[in-house]
Protein backbone atom coordinates (compact mmCIF):
# COMPACT_ATOMS: atom_id res chain seq x y z
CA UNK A 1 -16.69 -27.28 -21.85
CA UNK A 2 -15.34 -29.81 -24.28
CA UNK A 3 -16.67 -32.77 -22.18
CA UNK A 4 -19.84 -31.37 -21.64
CA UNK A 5 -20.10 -30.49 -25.14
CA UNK A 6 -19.10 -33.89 -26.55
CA UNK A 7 -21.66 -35.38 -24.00
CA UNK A 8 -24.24 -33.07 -25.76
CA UNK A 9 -23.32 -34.07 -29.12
CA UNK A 10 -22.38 -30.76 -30.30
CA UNK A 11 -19.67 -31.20 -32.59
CA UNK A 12 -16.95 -28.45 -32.44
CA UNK A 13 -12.91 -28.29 -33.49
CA UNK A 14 -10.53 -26.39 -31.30
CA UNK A 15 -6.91 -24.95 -31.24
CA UNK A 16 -5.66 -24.83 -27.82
CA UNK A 17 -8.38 -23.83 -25.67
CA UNK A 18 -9.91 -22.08 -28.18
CA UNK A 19 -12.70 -23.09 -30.39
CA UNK A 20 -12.50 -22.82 -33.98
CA UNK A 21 -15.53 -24.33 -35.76
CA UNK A 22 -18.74 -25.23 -33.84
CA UNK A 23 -22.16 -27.20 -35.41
CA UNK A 24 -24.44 -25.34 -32.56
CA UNK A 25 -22.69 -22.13 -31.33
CA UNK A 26 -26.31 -21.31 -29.06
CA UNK A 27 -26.04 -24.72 -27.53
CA UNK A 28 -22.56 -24.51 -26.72
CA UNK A 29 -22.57 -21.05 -25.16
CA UNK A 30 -25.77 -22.25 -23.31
CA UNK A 31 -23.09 -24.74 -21.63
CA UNK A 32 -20.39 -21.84 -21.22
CA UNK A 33 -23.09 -19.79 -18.85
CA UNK A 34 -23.26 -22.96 -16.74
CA UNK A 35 -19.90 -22.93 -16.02
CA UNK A 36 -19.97 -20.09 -13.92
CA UNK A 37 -23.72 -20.40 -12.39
CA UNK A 38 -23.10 -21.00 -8.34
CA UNK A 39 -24.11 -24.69 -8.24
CA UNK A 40 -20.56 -24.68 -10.39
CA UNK A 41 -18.68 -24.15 -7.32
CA UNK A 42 -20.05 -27.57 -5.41
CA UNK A 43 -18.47 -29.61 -8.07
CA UNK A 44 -15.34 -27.90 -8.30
CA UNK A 45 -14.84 -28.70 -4.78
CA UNK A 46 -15.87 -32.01 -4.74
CA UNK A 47 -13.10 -32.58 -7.60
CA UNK A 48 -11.01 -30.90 -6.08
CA UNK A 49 -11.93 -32.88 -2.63
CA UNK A 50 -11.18 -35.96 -4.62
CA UNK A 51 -7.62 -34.99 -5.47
CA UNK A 52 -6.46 -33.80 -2.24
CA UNK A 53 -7.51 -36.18 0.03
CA UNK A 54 -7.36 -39.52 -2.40
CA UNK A 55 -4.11 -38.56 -4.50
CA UNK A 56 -2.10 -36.35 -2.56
CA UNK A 57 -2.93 -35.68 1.40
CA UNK A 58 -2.98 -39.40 1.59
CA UNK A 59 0.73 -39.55 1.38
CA UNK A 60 0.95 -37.52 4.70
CA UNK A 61 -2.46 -38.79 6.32
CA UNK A 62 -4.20 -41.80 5.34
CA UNK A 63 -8.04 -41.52 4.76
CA UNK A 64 -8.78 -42.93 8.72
CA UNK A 65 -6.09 -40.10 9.92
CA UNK A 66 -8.04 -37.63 7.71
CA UNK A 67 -11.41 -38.34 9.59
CA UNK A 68 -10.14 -38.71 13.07
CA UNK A 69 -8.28 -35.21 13.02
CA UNK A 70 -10.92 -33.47 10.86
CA UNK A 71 -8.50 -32.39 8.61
CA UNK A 72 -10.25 -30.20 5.72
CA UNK A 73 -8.92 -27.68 2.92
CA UNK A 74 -10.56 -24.45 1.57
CA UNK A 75 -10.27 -23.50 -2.32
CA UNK A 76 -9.50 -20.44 -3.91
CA UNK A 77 -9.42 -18.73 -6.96
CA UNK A 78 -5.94 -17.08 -7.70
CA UNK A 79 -6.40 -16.23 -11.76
CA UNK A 80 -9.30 -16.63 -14.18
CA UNK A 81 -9.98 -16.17 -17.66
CA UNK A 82 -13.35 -15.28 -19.48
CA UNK A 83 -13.27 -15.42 -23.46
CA UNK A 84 -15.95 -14.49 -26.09
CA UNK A 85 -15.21 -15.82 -29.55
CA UNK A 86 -16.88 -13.63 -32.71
CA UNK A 87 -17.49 -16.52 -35.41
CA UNK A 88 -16.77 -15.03 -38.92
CA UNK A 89 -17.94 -16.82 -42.26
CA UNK A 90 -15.69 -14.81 -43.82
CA UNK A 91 -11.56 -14.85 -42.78
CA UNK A 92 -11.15 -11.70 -45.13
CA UNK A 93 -13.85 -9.90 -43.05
CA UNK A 94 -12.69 -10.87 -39.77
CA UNK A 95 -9.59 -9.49 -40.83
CA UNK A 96 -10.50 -6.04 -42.58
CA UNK A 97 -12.82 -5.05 -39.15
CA UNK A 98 -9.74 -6.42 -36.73
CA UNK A 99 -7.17 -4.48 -38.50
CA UNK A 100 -9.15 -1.52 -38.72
CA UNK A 101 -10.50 -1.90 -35.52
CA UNK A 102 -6.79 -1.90 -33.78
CA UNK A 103 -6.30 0.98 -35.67
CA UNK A 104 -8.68 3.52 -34.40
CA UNK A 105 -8.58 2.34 -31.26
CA UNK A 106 -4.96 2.28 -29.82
CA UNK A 107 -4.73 6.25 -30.20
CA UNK A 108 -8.19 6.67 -28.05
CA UNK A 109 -7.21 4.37 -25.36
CA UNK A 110 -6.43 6.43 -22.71
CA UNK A 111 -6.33 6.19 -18.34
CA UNK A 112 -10.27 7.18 -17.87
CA UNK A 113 -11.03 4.94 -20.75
CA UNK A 114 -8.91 2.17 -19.46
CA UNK A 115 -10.44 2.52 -15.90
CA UNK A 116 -13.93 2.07 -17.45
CA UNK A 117 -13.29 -0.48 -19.09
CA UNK A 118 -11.68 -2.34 -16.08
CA UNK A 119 -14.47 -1.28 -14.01
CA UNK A 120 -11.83 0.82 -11.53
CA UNK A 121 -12.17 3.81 -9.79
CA UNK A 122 -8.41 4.47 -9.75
CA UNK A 123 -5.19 3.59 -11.53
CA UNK A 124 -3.99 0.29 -10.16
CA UNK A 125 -1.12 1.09 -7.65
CA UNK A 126 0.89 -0.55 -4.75
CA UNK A 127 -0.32 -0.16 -1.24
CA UNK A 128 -2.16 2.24 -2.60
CA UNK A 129 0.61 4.83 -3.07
CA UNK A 130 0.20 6.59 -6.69
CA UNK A 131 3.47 7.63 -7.47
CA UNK A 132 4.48 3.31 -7.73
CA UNK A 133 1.53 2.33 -9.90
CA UNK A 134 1.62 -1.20 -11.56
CA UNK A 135 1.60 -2.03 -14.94
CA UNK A 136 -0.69 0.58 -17.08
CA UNK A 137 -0.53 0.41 -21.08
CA UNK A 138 -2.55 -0.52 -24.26
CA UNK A 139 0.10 -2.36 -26.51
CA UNK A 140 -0.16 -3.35 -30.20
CA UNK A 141 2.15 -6.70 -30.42
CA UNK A 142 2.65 -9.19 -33.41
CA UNK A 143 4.48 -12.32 -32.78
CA UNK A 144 4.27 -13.87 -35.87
CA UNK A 145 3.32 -12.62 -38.94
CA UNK A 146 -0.31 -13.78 -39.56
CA UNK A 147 -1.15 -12.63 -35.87
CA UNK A 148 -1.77 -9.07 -34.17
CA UNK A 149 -2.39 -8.86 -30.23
CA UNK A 150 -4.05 -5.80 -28.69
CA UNK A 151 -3.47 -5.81 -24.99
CA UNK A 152 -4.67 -3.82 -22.53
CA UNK A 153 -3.02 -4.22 -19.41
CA UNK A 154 -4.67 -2.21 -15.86
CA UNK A 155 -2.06 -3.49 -13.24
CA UNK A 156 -3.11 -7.24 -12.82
CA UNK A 157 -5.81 -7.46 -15.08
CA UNK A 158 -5.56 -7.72 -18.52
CA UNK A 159 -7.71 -7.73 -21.72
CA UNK A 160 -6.54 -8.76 -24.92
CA UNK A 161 -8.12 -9.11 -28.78
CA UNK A 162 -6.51 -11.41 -31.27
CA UNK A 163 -7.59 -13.57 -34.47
CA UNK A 164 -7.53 -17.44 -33.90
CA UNK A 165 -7.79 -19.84 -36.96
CA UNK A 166 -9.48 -18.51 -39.97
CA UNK A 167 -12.62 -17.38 -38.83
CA UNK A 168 -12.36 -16.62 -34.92
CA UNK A 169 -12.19 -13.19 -33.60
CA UNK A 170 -11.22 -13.38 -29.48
CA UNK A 171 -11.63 -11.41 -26.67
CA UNK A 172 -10.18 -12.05 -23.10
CA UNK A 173 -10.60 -10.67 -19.85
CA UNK A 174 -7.84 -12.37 -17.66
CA UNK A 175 -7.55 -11.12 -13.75
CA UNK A 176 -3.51 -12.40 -12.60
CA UNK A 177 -4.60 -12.04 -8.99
CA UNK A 178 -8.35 -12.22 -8.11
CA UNK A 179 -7.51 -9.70 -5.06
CA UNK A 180 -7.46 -6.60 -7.35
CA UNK A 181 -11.23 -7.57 -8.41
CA UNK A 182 -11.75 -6.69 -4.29
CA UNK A 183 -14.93 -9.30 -4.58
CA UNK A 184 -12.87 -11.97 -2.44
CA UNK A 185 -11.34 -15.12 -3.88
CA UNK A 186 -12.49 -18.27 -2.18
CA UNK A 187 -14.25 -20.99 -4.20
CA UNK A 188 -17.45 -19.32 -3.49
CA UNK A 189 -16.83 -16.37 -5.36
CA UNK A 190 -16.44 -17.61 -8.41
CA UNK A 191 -19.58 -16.91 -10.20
CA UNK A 192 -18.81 -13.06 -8.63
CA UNK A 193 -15.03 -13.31 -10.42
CA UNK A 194 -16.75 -14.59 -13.90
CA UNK A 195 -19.24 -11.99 -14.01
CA UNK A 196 -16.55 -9.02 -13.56
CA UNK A 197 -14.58 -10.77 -16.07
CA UNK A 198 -17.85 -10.79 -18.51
CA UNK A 199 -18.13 -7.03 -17.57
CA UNK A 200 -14.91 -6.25 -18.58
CA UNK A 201 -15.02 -8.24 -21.93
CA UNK A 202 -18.64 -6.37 -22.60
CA UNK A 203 -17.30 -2.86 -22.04
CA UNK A 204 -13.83 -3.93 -24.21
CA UNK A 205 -16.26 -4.91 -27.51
CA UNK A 206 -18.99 -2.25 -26.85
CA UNK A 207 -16.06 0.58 -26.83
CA UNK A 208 -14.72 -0.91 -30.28
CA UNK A 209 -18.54 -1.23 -31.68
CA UNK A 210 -18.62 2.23 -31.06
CA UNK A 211 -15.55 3.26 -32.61
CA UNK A 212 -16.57 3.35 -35.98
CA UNK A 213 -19.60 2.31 -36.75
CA UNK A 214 -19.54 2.81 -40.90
CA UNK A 215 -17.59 -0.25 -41.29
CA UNK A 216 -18.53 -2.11 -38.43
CA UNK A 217 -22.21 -3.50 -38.92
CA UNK A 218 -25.35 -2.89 -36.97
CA UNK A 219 -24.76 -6.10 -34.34
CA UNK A 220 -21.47 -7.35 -35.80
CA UNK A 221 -19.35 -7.34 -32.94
CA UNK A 222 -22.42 -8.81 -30.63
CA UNK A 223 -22.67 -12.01 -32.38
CA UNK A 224 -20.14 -13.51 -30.01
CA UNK A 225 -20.16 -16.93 -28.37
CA UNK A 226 -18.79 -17.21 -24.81
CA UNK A 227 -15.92 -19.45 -24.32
């Protein structure tokens, strides 16, 4: 996203993969939907085609090896991330509706909520056996002093709502092992993978825009950028 956005000439600063301040926040999210469109998947291989058989395979099988045996690798996707950044002019504000936000919602976050918002049917367990279900919580951490983590965790997947510079409000839907999103995991699947990510992060800010809507504005927690 940062190439395509320099090659755009959207200006933007960033901490981590995060970004902070952006000139054109419609062009860049225009670029962030591309990322997970299906033509997406062709170039992924094809760099990932370049790497394998030029960089590393080649130490095992040189190129004319490679074409005589028809040697070929398939792709997969093992963990993803999908983040929506909530651009605040003010830090003050961004940190009066987080605060209260974590507030009112860590004592309403129970199991059928937690399945919605996952998109399950079920708690997450092993081998399907109830009675050794995976990792199930809503947690309120903070590392540091000057930042607050709300985590959801639904056995491998994992949402999570945190302040980022001064004026960035994030929210992540992260999947640890693409086979508990039962939508498969090869290369192919990706733009499937993003879009129950997206879900996920929808249903996480619609159920905190619902919360309590006196202090939290008509459209305030919409006004998100995806990242």
């Amino acid at each position: 996203m940062a190439a395509a956005a320099q090659a755009a000439g959207i200006a933007f600063g960033k901490q981590g993969n995060c970004f902070t301040r952006i000139t054109d926040p419609a062009g860049l999210a225009q670029i962030a939907d591309t990322l997970s469109q299906p033509a997406t998947t062709g170039r992924l291989v094809r760099v990932c085609d370049r790497w394998i058989y030029t960089a590393c395979l080649c130490f095992g099988l040189d190129l004319d090896e490679q074409q005589r045996t028809g040697f070929r690798c398939g792709y997969s996707v093992y963990q993803a991330e999908y983040g929506r950044h909530l651009l605040f002019r003010v830090g003050a504000q961004m940190d009066q509706v987080f605060d209260r936000v974590v507030d009112r919602t860590r004592s309403r976050l129970d199991v059928p909520i937690l399945r919605t918002l996952f998109g399950a049917k079920q708690r997450p367990a092993r081998n399907g056996t109830a009675d050794l279900s995976l990792h199930l919580a809503a947690v309120i951490e903070t590392p540091r002093y000057d930042l607050t983590l709300c985590k959801l965790h639904f056995g491998n997947l994992t949402s999570k709502a945190y302040t980022k510079g001064e004026h960035v409000l994030r929210f992540e839907a992260i999947v640890h092992n693409t086979r508990q999103l039962s939508c498969g995991r090869v290369l192919d699947h990706l733009p499937t993978i993003i879009g129950r990510l997206a879900g996920m992060v929808d249903r996480f800010t619609t159920t905190l825009d619902c919360v309590d809507h006196t202090f939290i504005g008509d459209g305030l927690m919409r006004r998100g950028r995806r990242g």
